[in-house]
Protein backbone atom coordinates (compact mmCIF):
# COMPACT_ATOMS: atom_id res chain seq x y z
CA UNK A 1 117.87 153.96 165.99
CA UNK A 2 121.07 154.02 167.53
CA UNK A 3 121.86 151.63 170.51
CA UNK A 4 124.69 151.14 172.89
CA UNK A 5 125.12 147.72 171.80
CA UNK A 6 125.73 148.76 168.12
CA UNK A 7 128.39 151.59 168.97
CA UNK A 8 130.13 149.37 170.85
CA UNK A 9 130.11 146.63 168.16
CA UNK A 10 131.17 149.46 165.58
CA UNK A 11 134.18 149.78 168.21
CA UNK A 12 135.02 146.62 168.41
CA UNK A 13 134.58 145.99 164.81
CA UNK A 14 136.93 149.29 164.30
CA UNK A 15 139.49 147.83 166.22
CA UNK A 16 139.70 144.41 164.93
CA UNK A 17 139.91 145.60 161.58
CA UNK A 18 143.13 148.17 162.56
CA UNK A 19 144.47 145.01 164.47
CA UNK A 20 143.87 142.81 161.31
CA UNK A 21 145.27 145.42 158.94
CA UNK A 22 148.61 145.59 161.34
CA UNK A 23 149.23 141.80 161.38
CA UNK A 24 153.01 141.26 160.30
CA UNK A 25 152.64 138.84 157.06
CA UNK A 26 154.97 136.07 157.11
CA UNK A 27 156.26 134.52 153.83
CA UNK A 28 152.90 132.87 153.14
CA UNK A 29 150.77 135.26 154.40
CA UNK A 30 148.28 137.61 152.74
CA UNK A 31 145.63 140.36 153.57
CA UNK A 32 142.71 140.53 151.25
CA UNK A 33 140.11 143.54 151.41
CA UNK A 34 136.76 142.40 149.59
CA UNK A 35 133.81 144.94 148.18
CA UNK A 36 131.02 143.28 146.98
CA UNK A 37 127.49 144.90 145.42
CA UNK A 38 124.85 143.06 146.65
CA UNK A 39 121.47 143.39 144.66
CA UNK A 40 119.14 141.68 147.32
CA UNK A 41 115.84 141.43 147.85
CA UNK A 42 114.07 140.76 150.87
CA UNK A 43 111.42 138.11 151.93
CA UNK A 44 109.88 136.97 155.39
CA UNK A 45 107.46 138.46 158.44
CA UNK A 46 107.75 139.15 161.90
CA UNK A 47 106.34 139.16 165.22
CA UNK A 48 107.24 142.32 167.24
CA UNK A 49 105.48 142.77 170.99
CA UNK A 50 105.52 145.60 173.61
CA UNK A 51 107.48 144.75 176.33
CA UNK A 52 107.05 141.41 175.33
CA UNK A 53 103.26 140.97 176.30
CA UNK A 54 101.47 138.63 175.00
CA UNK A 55 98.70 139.90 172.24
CA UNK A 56 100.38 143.67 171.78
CA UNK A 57 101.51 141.89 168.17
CA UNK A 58 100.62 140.09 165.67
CA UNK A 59 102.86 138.68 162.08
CA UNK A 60 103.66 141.13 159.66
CA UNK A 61 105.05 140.68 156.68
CA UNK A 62 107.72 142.97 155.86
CA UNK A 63 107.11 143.51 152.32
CA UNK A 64 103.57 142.84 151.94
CA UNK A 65 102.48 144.53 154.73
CA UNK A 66 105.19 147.41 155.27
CA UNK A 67 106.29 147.58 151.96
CA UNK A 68 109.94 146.57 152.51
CA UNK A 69 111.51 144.77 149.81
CA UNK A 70 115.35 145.30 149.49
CA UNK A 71 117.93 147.72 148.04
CA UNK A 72 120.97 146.93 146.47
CA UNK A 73 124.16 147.23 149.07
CA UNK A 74 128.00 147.41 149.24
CA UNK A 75 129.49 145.64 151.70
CA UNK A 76 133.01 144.82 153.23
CA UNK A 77 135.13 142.37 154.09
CA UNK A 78 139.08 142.09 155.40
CA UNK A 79 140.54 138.76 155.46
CA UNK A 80 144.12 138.08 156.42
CA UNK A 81 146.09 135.45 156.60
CA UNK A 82 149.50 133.38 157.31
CA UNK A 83 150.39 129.87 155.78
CA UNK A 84 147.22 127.93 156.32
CA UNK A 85 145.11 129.97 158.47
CA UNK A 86 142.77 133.16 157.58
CA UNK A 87 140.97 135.60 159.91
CA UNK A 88 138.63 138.04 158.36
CA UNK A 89 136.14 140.31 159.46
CA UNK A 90 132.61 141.45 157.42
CA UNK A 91 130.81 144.30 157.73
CA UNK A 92 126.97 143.95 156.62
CA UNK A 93 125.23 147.66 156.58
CA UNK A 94 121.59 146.58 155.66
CA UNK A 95 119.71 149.27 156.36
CA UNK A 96 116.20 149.38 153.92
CA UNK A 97 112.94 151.63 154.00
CA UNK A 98 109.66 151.06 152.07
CA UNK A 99 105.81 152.35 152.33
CA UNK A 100 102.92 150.35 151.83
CA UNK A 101 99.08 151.08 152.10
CA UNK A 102 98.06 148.22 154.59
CA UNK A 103 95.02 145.67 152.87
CA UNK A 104 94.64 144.15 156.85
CA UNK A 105 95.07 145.30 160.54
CA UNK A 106 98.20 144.95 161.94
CA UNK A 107 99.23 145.00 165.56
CA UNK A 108 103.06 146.28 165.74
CA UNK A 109 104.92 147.16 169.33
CA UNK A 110 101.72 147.44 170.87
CA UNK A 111 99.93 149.86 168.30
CA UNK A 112 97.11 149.04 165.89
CA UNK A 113 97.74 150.34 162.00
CA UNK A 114 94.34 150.08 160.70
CA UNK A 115 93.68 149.16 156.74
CA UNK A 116 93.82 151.16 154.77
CA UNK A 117 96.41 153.50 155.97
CA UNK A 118 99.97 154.53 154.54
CA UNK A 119 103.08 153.14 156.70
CA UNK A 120 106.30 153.95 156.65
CA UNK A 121 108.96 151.52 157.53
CA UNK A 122 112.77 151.89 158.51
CA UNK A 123 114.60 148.52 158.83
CA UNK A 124 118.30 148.12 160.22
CA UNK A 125 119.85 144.72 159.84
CA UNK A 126 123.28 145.78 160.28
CA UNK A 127 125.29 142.79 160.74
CA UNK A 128 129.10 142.25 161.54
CA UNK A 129 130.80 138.46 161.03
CA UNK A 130 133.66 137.47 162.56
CA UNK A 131 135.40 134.68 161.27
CA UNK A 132 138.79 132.33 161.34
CA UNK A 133 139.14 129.25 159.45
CA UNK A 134 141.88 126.59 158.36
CA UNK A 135 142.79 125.10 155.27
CA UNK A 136 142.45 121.15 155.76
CA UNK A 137 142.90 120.46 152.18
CA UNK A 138 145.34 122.60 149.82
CA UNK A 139 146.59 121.68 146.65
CA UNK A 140 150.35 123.78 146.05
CA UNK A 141 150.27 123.86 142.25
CA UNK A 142 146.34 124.62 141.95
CA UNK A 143 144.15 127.01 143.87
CA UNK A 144 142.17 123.75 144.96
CA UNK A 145 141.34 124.39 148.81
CA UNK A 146 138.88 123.70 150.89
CA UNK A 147 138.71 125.30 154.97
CA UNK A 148 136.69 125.11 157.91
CA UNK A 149 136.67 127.39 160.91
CA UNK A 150 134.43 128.98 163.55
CA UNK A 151 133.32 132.84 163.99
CA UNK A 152 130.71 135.24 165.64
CA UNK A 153 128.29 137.07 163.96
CA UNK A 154 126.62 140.08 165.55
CA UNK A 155 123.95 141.44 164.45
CA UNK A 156 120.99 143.84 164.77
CA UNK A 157 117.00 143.91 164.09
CA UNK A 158 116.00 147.82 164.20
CA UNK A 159 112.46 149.10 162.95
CA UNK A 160 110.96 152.22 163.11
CA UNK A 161 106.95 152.08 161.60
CA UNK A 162 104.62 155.67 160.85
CA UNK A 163 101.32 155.75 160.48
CA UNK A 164 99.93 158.09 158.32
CA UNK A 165 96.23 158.09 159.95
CA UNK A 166 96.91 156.86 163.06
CA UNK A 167 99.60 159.20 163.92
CA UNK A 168 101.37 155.44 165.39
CA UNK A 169 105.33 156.07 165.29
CA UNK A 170 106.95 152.72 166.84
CA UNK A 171 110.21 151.91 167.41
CA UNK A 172 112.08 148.13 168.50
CA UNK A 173 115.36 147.86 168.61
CA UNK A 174 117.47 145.13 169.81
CA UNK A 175 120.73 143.28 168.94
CA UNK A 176 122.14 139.31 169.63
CA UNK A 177 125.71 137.63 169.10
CA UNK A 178 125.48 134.21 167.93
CA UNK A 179 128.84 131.96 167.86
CA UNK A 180 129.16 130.09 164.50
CA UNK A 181 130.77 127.51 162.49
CA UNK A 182 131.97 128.06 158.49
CA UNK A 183 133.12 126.68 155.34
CA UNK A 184 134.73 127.53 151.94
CA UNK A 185 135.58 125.20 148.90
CA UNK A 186 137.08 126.63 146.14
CA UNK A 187 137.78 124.52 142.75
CA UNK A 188 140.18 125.32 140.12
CA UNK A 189 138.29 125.02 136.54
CA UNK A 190 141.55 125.86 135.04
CA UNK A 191 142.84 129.75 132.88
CA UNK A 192 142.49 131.60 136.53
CA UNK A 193 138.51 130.43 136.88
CA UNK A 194 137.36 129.19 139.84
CA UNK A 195 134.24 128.00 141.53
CA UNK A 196 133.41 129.60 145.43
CA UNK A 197 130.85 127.70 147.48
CA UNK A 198 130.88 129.05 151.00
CA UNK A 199 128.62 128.60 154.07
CA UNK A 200 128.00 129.37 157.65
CA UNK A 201 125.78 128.74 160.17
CA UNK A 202 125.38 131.06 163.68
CA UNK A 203 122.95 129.93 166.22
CA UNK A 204 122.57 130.15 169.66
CA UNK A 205 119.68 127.19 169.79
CA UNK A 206 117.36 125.87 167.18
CA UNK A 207 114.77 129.16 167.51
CA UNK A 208 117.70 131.12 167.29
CA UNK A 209 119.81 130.93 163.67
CA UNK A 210 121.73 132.37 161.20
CA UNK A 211 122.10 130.72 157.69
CA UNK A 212 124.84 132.41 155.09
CA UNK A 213 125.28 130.22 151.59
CA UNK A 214 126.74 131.60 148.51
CA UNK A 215 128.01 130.40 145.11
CA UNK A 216 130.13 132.18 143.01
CA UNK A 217 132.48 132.10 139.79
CA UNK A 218 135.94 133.88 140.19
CA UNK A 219 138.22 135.43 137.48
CA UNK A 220 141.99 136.09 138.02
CA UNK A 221 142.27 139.07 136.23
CA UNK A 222 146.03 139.83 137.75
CA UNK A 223 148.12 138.58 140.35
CA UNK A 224 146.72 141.09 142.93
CA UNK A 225 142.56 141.34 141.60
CA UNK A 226 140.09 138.74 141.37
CA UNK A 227 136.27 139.78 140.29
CA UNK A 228 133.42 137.12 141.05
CA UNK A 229 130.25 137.25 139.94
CA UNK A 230 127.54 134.76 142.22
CA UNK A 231 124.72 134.39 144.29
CA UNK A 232 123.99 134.62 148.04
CA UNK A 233 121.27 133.74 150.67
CA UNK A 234 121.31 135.48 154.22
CA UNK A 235 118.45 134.07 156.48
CA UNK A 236 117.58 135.17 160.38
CA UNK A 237 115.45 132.88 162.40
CA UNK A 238 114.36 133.67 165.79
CA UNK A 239 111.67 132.88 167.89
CA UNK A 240 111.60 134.21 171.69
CA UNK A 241 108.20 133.04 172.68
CA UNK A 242 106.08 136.76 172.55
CA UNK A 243 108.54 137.93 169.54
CA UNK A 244 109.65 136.13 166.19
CA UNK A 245 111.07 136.85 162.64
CA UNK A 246 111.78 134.43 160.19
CA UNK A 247 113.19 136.48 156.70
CA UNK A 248 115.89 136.07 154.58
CA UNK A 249 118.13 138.47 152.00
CA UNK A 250 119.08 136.84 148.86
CA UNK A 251 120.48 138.08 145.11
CA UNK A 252 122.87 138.22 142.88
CA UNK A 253 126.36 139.72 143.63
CA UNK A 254 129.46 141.30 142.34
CA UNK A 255 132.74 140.82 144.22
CA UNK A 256 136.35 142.05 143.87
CA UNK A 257 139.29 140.76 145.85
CA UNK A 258 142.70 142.37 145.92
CA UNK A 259 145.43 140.32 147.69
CA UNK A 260 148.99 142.14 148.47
């Protein structure tokens, strides 16, 4: 289910992460590379139309219906910074599958999947956030900070769904950027722990949003790693009259943060 749009976003991610890794660090600067393993599961239904035509679909849910409930994920994340601003980039590769024998009639791109027969489902929600903030409130003695910034998250809805009866093998794929505002405030409990509550929201109108929230606990284990343990909610909310989704990703994670 490859796309134009997403090998050019993989280029432009690609480059901004070379660019971010070859920043020249001033006294106070820093570059941070993040993996996290995300168990998620996912929740939610959509609304996918042929040629966007009225009647050619009707809401599905995705893990009801198709069967598609979430796999655990790594993902990445470069943030770099100097004195009191931080870029960073994520990369998101949520890609899931499932199978499901269907207990209704479903209308999907245009095809009918009658009940009673086995579908398999594909899902690509690759995502890519883009992100600079600033730290308005910094304590010097305590890792007390709070930032706010803006970003851009792209991101991508791809299906593929097979009928096993019906011989039905439909495909939708189709990608958005939505320009975004975020938010981190970390609090020192003292001994190198520290609590993470972060947030963002991407939109393009009110039909159109991304939510990101997540709460973690952090452990300095040296100077140069930090391991956090949390949780995190991803939603997508769209609605462009003939299509709609409305889903969300959300479990526990496990993060660690080197800093040189």
């Amino acid at each position: 289910m490859r796309s134009i749009g997403s090998v050019a976003a993989r280029r432009v991610a690609s480059a901004a992460l070379l660019a971010l890794a070859g920043c020249q660090m001033g006294r106070d600067g820093f570059a941070s590379p993040v993996a996290a393993y995300w168990r998620l599961g996912l929740k939610g239904d959509v609304v996918v139309t042929a040629a966007s035509q009225p009647g050619t679909g009707t809401k599905v849910d995705l893990d009801d219906d198709l069967g598609v409930d979430g796999e655990d994920k790594w993902t990445g994340r470069l943030d770099v910074g100097a004195g009191k601003h931080r870029f960073g980039l994520e990369y998101l590769p949520l890609r899931m599958s499932g199978s499901n024998t269907l207990g209704k009639d479903i209308v999907y791109h245009g095809s009918t999947y009658r009940a009673g027969e086995r579908v398999f489902t594909d899902l690509d929600l690759t995502t890519y956030a883009l992100r600079w903030d600033y730290a308005v409130s910094q304590q010097k003695r305590t890792a007390d900070v709070m930032r706010l910034g803006l970003g851009a998250w792209w991101w991508k809805y791809g299906s593929q769904v097979k009928g096993s009866v019906s011989g039905n093998d439909e495909r939708r794929t189709f990608s958005h950027l939505y320009p975004g505002v975020n938010g981190q405030w970390v609090l020192d409990l003292s001994k190198g722990v520290t609590l993470d509550l972060s947030g963002a929201l991407a939109a393009t109108s009110a039909d159109r949003t991304i939510w990101d929230v997540s709460a973690g606990i952090s452990y300095m284990t040296s100077d140069a790693l930090r391991a956090t343990i949390g949780y995190r909610i991803l939603t997508w909310d769209y609605d462009e009259s003939t299509n709609d989704g409305d889903f969300a990703l959300t479990g526990p994670f496990a993060a660690f943060t080197l800093r040189f």
